[in-house]
C-alpha atoms as a PDB file:
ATOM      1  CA  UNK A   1      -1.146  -1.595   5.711  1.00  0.00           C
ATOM      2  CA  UNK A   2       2.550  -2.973   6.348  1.00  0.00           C
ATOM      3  CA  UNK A   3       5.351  -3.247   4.113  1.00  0.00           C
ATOM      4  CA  UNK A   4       7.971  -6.059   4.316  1.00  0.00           C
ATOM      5  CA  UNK A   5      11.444  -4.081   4.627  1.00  0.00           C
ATOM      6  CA  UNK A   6      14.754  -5.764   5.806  1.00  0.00           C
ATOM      7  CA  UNK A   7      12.959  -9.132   6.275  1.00  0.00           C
ATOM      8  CA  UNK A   8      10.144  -7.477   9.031  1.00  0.00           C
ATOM      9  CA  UNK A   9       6.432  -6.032   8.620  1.00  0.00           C
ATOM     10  CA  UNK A  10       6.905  -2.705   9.241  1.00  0.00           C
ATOM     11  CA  UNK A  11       3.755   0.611   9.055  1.00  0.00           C
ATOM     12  CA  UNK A  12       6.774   3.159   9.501  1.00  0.00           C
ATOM     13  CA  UNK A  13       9.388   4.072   6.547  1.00  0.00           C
ATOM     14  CA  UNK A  14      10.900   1.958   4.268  1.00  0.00           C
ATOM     15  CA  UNK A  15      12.513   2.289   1.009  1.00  0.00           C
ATOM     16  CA  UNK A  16      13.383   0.206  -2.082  1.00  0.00           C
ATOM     17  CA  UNK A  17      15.738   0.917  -5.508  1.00  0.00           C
ATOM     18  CA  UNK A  18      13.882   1.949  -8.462  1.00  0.00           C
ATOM     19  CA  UNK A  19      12.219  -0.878 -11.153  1.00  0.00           C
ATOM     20  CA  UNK A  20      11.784  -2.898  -7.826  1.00  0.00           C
ATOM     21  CA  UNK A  21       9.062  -4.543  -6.186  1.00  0.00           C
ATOM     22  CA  UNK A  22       7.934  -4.737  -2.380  1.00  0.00           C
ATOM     23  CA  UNK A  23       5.674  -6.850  -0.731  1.00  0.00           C
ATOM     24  CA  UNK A  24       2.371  -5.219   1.179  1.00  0.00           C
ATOM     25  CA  UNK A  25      -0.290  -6.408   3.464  1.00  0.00           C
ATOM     26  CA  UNK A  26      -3.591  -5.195   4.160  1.00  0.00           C
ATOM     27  CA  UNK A  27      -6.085  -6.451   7.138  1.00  0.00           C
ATOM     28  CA  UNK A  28      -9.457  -5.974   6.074  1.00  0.00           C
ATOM     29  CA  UNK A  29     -11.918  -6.041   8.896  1.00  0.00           C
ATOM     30  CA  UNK A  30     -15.276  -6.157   6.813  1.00  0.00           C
ATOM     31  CA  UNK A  31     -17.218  -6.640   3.563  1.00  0.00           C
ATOM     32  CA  UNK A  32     -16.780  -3.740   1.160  1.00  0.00           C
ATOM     33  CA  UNK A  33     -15.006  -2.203  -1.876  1.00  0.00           C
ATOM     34  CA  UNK A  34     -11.259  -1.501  -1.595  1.00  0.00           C
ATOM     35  CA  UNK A  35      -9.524   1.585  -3.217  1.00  0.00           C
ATOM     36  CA  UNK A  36      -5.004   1.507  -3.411  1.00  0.00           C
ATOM     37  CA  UNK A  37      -3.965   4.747  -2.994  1.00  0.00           C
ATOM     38  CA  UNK A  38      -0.116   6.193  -4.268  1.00  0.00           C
ATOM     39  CA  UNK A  39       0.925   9.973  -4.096  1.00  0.00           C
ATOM     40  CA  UNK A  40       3.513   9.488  -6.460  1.00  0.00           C
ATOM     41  CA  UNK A  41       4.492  11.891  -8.804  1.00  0.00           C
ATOM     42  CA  UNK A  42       1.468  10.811 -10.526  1.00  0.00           C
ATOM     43  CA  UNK A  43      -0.967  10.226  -8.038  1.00  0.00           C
ATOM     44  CA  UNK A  44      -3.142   7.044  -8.240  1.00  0.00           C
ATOM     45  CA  UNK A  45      -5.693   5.123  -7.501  1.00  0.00           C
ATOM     46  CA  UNK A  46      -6.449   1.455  -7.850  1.00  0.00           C
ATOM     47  CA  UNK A  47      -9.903  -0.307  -7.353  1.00  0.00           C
ATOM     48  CA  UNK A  48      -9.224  -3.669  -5.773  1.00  0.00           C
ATOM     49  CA  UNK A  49     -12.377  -4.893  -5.569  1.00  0.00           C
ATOM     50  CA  UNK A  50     -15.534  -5.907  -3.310  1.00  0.00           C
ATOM     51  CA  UNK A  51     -13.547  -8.011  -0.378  1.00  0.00           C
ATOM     52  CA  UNK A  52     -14.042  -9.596   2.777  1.00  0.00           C
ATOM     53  CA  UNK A  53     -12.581  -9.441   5.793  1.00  0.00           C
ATOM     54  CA  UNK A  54      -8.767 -11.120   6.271  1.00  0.00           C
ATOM     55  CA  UNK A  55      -5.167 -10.211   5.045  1.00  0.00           C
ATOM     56  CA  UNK A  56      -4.799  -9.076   1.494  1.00  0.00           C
ATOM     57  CA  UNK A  57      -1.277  -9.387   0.052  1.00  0.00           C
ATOM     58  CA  UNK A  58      -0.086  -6.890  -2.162  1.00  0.00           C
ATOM     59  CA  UNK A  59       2.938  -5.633  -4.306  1.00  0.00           C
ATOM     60  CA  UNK A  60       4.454  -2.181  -4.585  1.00  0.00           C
ATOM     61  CA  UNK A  61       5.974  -1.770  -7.427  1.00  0.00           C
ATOM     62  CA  UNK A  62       8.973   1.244  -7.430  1.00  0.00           C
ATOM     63  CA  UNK A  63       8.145   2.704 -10.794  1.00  0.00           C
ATOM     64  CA  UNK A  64       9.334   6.577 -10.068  1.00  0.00           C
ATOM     65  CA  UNK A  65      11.731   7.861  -7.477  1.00  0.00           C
ATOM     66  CA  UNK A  66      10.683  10.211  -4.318  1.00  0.00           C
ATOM     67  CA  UNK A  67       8.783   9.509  -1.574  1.00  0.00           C
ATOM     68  CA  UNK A  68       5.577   7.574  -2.034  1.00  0.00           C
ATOM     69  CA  UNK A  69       2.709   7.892   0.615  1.00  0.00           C
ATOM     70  CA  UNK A  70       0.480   4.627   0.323  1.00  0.00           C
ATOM     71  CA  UNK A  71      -2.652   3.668   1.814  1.00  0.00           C
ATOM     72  CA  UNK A  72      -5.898   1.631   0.934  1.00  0.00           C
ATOM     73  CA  UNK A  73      -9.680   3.559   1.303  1.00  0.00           C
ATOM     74  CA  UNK A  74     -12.425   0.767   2.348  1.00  0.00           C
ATOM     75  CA  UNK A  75     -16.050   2.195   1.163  1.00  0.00           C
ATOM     76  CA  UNK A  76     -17.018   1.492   4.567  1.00  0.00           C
ATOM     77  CA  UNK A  77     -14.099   1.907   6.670  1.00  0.00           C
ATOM     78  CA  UNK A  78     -12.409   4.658   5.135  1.00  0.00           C
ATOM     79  CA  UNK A  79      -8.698   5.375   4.885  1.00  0.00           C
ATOM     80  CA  UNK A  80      -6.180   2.928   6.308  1.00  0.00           C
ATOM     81  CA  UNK A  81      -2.977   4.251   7.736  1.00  0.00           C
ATOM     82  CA  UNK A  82      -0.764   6.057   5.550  1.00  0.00           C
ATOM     83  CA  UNK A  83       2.649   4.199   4.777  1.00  0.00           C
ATOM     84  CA  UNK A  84       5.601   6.079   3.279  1.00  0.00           C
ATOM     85  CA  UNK A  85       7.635   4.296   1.115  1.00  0.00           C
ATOM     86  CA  UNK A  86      10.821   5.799  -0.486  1.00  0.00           C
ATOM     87  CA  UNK A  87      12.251   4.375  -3.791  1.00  0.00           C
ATOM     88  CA  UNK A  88      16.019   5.951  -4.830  1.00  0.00           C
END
């Protein structure tokens, strides 16, 4: 998973103002169901659906402030990296 942050894909930290959006990508390497994971305040999850493999874009969307640890869970590939995002 990568987030676009000053105008470059990044998998470290990056941050964004509250109400805001962000854009995310996912590679997917094989067929299976895809899970979004946020540890927000109120953690969440998301079910994305049964996908194949390629790049999935996504959107973040800075609904509470803190530190926000993101990542995607593949049925068969398990967890993807984790990617911290803070929104102030």
């Amino acid at each position: 998973m990568w987030a676009l942050y000053n105008g470059m894909w990044t998998m470290g930290p990056s941050g964004v103002s509250q109400f805001q959006q962000m854009n995310l990508i996912v590679k997917n390497n094989q067929w299976q169901n895809l899970w979004g994971y946020d540890s927000n305040s109120f953690p969440q999850w998301t079910f994305w659906g049964y996908m194949g493999p390629g790049f999935i874009p996504s959107t973040f969307y800075a609904d509470t402030k803190g530190w926000h640890m993101c990542a995607i869970w593949g049925s068969v590939s398990g967890f993807s990296n984790t990617l911290p995002i803070f929104v102030w």
